[in-house]
C-alpha atoms as a PDB file:
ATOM      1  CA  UNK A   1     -10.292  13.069 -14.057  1.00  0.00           C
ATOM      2  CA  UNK A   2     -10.723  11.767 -10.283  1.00  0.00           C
ATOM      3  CA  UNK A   3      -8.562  11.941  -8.028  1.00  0.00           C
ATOM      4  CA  UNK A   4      -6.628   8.928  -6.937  1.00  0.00           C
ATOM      5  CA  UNK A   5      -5.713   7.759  -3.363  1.00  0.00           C
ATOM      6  CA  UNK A   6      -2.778   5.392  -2.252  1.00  0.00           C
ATOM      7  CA  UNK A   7      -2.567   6.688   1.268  1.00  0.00           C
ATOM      8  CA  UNK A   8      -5.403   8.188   3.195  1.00  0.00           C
ATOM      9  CA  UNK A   9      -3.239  11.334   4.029  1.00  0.00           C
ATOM     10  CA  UNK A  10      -2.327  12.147   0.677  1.00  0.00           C
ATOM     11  CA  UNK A  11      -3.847  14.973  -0.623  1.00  0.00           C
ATOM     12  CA  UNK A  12      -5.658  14.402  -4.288  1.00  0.00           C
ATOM     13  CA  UNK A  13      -3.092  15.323  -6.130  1.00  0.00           C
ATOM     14  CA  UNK A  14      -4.391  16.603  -9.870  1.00  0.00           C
ATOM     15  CA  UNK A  15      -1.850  18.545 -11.721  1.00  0.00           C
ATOM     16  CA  UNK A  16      -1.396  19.246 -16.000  1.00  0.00           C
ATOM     17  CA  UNK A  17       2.443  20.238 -15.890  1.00  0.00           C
ATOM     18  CA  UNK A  18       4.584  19.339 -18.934  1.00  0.00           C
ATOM     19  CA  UNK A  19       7.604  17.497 -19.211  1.00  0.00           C
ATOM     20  CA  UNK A  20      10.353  19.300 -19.849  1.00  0.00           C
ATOM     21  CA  UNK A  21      13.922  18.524 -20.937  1.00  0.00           C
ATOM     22  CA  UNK A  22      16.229  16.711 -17.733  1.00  0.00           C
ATOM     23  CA  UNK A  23      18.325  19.446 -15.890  1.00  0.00           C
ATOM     24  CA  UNK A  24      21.273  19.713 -16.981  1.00  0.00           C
ATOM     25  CA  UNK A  25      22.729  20.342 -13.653  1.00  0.00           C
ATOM     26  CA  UNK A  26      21.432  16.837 -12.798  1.00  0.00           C
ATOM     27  CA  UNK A  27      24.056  14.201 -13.061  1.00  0.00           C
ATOM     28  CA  UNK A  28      23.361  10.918 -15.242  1.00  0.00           C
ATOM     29  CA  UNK A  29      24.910   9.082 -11.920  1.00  0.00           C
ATOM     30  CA  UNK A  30      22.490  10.082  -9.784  1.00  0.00           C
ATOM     31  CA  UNK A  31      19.260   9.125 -12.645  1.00  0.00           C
ATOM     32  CA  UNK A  32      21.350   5.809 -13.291  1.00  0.00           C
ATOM     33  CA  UNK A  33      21.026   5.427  -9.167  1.00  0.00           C
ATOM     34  CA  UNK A  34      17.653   5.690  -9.135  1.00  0.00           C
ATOM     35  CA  UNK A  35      16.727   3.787 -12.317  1.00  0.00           C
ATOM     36  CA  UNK A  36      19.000   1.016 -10.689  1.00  0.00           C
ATOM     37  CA  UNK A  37      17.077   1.152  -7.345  1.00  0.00           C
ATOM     38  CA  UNK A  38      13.711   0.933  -9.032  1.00  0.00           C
ATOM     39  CA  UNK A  39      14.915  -2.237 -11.424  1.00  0.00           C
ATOM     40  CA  UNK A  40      16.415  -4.239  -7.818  1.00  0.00           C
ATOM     41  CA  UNK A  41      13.183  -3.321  -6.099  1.00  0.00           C
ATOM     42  CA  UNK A  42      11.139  -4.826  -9.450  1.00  0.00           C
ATOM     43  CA  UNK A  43      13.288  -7.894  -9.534  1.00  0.00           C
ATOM     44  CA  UNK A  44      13.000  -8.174  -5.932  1.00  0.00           C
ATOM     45  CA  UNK A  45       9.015  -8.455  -6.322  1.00  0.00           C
ATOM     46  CA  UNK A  46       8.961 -10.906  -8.977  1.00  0.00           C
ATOM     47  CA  UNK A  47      11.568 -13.330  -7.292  1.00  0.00           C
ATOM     48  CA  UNK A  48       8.937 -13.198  -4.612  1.00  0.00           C
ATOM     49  CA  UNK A  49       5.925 -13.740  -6.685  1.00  0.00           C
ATOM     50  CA  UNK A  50       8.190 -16.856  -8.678  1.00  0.00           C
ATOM     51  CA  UNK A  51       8.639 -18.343  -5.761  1.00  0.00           C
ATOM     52  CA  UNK A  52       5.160 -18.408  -3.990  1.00  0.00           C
ATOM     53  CA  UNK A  53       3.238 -19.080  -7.013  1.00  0.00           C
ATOM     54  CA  UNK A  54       5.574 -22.857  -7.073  1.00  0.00           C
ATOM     55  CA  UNK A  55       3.352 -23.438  -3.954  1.00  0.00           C
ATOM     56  CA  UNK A  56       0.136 -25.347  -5.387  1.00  0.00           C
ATOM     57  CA  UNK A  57      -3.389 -23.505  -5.337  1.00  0.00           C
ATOM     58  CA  UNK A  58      -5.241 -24.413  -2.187  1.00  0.00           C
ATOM     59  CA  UNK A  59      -8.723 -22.373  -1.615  1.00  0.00           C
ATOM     60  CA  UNK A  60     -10.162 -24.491   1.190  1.00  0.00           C
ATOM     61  CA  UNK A  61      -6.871 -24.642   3.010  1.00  0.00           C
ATOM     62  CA  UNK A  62      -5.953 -22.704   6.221  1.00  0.00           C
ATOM     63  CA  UNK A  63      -2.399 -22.888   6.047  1.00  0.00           C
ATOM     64  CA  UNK A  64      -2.341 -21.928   2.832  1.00  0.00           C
ATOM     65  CA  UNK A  65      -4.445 -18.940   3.034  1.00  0.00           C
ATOM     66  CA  UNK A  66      -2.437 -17.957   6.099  1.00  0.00           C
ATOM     67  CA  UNK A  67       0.677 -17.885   3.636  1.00  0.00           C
ATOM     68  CA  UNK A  68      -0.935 -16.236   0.852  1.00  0.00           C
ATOM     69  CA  UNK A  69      -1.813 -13.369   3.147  1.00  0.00           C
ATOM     70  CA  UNK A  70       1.932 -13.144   4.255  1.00  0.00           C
ATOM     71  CA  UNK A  71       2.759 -13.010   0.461  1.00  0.00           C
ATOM     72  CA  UNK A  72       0.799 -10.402  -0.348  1.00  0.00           C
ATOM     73  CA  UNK A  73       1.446  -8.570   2.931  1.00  0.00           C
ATOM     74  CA  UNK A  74       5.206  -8.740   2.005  1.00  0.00           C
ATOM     75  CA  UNK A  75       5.322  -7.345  -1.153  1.00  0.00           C
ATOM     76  CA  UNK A  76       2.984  -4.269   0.076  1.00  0.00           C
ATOM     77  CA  UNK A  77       5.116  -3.639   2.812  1.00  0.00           C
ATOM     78  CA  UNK A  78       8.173  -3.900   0.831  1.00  0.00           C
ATOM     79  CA  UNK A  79       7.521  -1.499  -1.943  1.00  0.00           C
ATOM     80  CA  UNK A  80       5.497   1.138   0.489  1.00  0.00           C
ATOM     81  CA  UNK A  81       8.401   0.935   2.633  1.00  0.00           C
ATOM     82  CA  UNK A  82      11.564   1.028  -0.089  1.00  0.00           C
ATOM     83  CA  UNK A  83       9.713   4.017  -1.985  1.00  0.00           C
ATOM     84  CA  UNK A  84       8.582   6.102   1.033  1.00  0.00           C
ATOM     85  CA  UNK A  85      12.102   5.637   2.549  1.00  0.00           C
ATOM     86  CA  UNK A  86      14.258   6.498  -0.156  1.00  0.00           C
ATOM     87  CA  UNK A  87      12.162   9.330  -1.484  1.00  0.00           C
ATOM     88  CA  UNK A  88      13.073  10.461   2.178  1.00  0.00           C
ATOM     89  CA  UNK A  89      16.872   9.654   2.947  1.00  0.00           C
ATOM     90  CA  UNK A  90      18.349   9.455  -0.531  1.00  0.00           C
ATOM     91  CA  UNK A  91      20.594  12.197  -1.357  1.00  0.00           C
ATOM     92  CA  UNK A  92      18.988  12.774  -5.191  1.00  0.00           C
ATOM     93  CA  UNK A  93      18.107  15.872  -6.117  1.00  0.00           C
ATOM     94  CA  UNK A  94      14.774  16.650  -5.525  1.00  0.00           C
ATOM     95  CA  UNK A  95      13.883  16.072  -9.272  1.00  0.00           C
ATOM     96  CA  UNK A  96      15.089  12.880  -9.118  1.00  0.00           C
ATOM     97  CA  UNK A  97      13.046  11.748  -6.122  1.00  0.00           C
ATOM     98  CA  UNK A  98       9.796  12.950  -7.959  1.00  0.00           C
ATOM     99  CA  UNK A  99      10.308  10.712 -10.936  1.00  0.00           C
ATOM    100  CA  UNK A 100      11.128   7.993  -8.664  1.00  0.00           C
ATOM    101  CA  UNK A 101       8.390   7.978  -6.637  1.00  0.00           C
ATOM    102  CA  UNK A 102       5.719   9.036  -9.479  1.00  0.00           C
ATOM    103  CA  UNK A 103       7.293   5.806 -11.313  1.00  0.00           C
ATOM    104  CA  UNK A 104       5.374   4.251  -8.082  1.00  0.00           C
ATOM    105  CA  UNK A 105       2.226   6.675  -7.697  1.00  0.00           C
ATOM    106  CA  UNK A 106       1.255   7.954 -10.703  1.00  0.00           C
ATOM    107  CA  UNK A 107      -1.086  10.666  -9.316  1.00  0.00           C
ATOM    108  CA  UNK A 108      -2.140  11.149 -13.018  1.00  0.00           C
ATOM    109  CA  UNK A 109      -3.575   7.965 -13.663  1.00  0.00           C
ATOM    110  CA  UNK A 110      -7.588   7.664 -14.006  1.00  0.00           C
ATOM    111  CA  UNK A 111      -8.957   5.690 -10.930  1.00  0.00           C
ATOM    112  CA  UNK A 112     -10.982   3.624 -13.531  1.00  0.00           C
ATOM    113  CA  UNK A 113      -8.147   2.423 -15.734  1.00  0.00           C
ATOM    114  CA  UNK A 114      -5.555  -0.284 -13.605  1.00  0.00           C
ATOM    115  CA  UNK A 115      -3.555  -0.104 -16.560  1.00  0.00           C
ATOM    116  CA  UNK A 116      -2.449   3.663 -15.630  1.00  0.00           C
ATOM    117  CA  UNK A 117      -1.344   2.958 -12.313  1.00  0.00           C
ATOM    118  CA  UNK A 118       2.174   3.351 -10.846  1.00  0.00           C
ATOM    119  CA  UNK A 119       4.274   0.139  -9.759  1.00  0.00           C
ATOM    120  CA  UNK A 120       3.246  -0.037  -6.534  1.00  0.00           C
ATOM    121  CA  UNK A 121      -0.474   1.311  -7.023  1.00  0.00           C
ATOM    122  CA  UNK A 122      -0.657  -1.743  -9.353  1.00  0.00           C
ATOM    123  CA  UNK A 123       0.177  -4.309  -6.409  1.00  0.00           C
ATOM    124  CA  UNK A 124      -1.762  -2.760  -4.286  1.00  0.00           C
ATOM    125  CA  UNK A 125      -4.820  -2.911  -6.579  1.00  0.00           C
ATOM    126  CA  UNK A 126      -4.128  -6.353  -7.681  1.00  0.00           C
ATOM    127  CA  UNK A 127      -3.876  -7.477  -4.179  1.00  0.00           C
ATOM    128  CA  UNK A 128      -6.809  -5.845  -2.927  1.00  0.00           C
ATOM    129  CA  UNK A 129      -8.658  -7.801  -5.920  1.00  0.00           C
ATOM    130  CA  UNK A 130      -7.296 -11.299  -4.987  1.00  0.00           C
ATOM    131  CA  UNK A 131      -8.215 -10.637  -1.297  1.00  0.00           C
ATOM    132  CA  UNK A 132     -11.956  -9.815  -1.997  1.00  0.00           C
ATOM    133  CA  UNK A 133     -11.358 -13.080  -3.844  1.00  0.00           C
ATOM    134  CA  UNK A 134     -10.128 -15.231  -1.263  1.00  0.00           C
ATOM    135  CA  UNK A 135     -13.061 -13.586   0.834  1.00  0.00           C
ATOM    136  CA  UNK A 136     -15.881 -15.224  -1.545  1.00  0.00           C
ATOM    137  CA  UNK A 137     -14.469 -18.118  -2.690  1.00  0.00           C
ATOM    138  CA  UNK A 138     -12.494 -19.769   0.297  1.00  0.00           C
ATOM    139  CA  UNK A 139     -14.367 -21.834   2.750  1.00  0.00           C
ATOM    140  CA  UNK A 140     -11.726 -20.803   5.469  1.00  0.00           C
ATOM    141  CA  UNK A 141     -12.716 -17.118   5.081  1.00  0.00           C
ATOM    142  CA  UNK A 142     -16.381 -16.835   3.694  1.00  0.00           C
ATOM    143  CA  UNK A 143     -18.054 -17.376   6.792  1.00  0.00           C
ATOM    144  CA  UNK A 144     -17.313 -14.332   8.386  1.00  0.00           C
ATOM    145  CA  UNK A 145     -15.373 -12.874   5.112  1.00  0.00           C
ATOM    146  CA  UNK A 146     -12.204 -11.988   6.891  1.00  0.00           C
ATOM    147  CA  UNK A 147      -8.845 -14.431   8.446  1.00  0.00           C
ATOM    148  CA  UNK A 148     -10.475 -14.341  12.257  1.00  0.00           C
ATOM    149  CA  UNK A 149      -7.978 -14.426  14.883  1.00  0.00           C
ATOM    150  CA  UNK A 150      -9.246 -17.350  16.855  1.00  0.00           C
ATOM    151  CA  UNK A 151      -9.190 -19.299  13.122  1.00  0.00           C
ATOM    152  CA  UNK A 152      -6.422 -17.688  11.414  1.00  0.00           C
ATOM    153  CA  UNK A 153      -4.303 -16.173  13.911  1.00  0.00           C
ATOM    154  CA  UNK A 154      -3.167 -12.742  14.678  1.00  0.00           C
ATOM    155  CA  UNK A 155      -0.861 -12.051  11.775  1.00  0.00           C
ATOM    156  CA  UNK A 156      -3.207 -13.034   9.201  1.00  0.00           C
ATOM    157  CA  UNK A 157      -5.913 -10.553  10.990  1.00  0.00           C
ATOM    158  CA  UNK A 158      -2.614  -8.202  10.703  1.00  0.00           C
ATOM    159  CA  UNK A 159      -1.819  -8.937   7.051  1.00  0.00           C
ATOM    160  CA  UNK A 160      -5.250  -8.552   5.624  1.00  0.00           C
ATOM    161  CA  UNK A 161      -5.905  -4.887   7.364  1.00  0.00           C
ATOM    162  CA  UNK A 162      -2.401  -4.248   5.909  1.00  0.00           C
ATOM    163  CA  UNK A 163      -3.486  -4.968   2.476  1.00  0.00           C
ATOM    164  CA  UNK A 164      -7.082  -2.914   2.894  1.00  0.00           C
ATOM    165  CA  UNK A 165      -5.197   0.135   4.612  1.00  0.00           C
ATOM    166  CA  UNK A 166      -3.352   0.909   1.362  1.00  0.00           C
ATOM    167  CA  UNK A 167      -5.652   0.036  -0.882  1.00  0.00           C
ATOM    168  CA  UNK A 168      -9.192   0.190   0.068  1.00  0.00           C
ATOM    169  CA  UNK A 169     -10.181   3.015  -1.787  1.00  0.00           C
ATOM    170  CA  UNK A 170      -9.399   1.436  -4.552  1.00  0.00           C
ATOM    171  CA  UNK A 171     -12.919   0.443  -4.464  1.00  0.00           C
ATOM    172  CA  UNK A 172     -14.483   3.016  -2.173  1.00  0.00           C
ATOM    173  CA  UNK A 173     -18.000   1.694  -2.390  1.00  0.00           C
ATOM    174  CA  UNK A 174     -17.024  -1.735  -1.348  1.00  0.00           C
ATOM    175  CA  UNK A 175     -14.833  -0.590   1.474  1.00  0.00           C
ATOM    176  CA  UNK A 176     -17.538   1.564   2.684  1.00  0.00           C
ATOM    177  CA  UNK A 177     -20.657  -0.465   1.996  1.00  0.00           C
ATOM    178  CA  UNK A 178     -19.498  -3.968   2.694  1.00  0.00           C
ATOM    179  CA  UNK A 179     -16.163  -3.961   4.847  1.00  0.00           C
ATOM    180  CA  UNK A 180     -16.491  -1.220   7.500  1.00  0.00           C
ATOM    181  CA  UNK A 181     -19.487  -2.596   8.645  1.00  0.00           C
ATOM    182  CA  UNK A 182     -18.071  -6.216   8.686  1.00  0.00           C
ATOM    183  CA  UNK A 183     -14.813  -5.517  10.716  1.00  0.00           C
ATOM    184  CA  UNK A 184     -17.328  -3.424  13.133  1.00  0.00           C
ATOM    185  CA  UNK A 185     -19.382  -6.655  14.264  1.00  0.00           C
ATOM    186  CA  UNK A 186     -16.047  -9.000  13.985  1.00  0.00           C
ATOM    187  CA  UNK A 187     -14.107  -6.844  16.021  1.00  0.00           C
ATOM    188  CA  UNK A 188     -16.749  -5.872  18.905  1.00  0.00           C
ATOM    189  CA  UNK A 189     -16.422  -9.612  19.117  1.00  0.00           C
ATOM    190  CA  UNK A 190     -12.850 -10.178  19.623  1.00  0.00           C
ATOM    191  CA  UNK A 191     -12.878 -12.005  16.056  1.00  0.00           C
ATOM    192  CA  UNK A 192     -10.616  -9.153  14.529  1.00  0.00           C
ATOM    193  CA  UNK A 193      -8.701  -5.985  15.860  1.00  0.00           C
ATOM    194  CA  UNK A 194     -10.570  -3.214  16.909  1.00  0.00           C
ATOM    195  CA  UNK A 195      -7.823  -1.098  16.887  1.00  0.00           C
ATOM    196  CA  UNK A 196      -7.627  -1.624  13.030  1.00  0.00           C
ATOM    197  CA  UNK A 197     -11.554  -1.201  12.552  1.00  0.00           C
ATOM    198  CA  UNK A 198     -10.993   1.853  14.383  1.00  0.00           C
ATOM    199  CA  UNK A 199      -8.127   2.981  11.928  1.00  0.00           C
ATOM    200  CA  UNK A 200     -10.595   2.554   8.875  1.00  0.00           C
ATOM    201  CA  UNK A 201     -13.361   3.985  10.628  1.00  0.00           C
ATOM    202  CA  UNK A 202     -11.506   7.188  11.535  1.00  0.00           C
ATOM    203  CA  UNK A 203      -9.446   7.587   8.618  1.00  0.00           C
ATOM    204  CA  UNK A 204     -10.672  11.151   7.804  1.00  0.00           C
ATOM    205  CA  UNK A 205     -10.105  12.492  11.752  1.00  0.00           C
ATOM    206  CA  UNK A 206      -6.521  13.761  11.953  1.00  0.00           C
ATOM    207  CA  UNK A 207      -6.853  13.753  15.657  1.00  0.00           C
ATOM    208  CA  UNK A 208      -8.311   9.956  16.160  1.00  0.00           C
ATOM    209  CA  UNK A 209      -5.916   8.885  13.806  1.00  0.00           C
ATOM    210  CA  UNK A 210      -2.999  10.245  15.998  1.00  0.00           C
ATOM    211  CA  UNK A 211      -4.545   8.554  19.099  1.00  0.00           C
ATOM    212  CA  UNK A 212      -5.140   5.392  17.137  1.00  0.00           C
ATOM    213  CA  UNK A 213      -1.280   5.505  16.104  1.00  0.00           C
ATOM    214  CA  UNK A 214      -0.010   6.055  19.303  1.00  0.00           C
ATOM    215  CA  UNK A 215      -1.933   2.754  20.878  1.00  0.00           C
ATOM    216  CA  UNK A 216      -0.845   1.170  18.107  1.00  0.00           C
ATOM    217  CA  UNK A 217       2.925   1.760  18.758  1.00  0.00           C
ATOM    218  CA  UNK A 218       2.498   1.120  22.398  1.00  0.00           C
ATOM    219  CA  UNK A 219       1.198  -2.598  21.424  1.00  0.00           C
ATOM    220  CA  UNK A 220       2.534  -5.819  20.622  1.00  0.00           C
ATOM    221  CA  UNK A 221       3.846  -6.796  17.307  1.00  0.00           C
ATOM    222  CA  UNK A 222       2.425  -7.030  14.616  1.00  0.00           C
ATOM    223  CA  UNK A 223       0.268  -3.880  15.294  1.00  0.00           C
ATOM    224  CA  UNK A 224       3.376  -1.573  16.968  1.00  0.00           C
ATOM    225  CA  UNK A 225       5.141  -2.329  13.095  1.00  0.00           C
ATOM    226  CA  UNK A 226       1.592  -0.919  11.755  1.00  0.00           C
ATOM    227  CA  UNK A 227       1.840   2.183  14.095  1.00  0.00           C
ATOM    228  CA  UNK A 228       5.847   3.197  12.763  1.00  0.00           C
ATOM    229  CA  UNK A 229       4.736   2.649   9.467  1.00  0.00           C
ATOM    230  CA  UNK A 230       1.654   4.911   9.539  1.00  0.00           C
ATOM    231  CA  UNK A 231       4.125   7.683  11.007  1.00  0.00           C
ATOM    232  CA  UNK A 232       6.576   6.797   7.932  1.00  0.00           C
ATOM    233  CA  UNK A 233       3.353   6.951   5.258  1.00  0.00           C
ATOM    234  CA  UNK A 234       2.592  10.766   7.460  1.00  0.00           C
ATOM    235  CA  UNK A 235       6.196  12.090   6.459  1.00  0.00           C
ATOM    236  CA  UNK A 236       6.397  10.489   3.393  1.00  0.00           C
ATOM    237  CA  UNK A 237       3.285  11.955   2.675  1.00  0.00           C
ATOM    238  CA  UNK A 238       4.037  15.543   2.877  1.00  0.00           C
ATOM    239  CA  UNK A 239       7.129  15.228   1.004  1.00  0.00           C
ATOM    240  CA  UNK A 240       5.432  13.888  -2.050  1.00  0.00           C
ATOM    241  CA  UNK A 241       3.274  17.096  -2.003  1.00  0.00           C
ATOM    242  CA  UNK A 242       6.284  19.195  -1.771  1.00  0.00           C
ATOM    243  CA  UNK A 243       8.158  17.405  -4.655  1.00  0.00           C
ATOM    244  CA  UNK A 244       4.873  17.372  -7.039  1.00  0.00           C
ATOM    245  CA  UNK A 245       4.908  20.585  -8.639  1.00  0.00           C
ATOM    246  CA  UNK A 246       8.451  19.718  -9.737  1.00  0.00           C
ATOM    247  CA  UNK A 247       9.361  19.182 -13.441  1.00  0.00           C
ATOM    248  CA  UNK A 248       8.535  15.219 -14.657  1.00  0.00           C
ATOM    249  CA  UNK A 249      11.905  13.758 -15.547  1.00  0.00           C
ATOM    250  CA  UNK A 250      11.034  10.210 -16.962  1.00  0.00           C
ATOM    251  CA  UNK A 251      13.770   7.412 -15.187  1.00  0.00           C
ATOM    252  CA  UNK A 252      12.556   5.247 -18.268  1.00  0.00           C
ATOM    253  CA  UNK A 253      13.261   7.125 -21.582  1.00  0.00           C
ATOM    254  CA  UNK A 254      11.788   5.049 -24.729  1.00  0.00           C
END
């Protein structure tokens, strides 16, 4: 099996544990907490995709690509964010914050097969899909296959790298072969940020990554919001590795 990525600071994680009975020590209030937490956060997603996809197509459309990009943007940044924050304040027991967050990242799944993914591994893919999409097929972005600034405006600059920083190894070659080498010549131009290119390009270097975070903090919004939540994917990051090796209690028994 390959390894799987969701965040570029996650170890692979590649494990063959079994799943063993719940703890009994565990309470069923504390499961029913989490199950209810992972059903609001579900419901919260689809409410957002019912009410977007009201809004009529429109490929060849600027201001509809702009909110498209906000759309998808928003429902990254709200799972991400819900499941690396709880996993990290909740009170559960440690058991319990496993299965919630591998209900999200299934670490197991095979790279190959979408159909194995966690929750939010499956937005993430899906949206990483429908923005290579938008790249080929929209007149407002297939020119220079990316939301410019001076076209599209900051934020949509901002919500496109947001969808590629969680997702772009997804499709590795792709990312490698065809994007990194695109956001270098837009963003020696001014046409994207180089602070973001930079991100991608030094994704691997600890140390640049640090520096890179620490600019980004120190700059206007929307790329100071990127920088906090790069720290928050860092933490949540190396509690996930500590909770791992715990026994798999599933939230969703059949």
């Amino acid at each position: 099996m390959k390894p799987i990525f969701i965040f570029i600071f996650l170890i692979p994680i590649i494990l063959a544990c079994s799943s063993p009975e719940i703890d009994k020590s565990i309470e069923y209030d504390e499961i029913l907490v989490a199950q209810n937490r992972i059903m609001q956060l579900h419901q919260q997603v689809g409410a957002l995709k019912k009410k977007f996809y009201r809004i009529p197509v429109q490929m060849h459309s600027p201001v509809w690509i702009k909110h498209k990009l906000d759309h998808m943007a928003e429902i990254n940044h709200i799972l991400q964010n819900a499941v690396m924050t709880d996993v990290l304040t909740q009170p559960w027991p440690d058991e319990v914050k496993r299965a919630y967050a591998v209900h999200f990242i299934n670490y197991r799944a095979d790279p190959e097969n979408p159909h194995e993914y966690g929750y939010l591994q499956k937005q993430e893919f899906f949206n990483l899909e429908e923005l290579k999409g938008l790249f080929e097929s929209s007149d407002v972005l297939n020119n220079d296959g990316w939301p410019i600034v001076s076209q599209s405006g900051e934020q949509a600059d901002y919500n496109a790298w947001r969808i590629i920083i969680s997702a772009r190894l997804y499709d590795r070659a792709w990312f490698e072969k065809v994007l990194l080498p695109r956001l270098k010549k837009l963003s020696s131009k001014g046409k994207s940020s180089y602070l973001g290119y930079l991100y991608l390009k030094h994704s691997g270097n600890p140390k640049m990554m640090n520096k890179i975070i620490f600019e980004m903090k120190n700059s206007p919004r929307p790329w100071s919001q990127a920088g906090e939540d790069l720290e928050l994917m860092e933490k949540f990051g190396i509690e996930f590795k500590r909770l791992y090796h715990l026994p798999h209690i599933n939230l969703f028994p059949s």
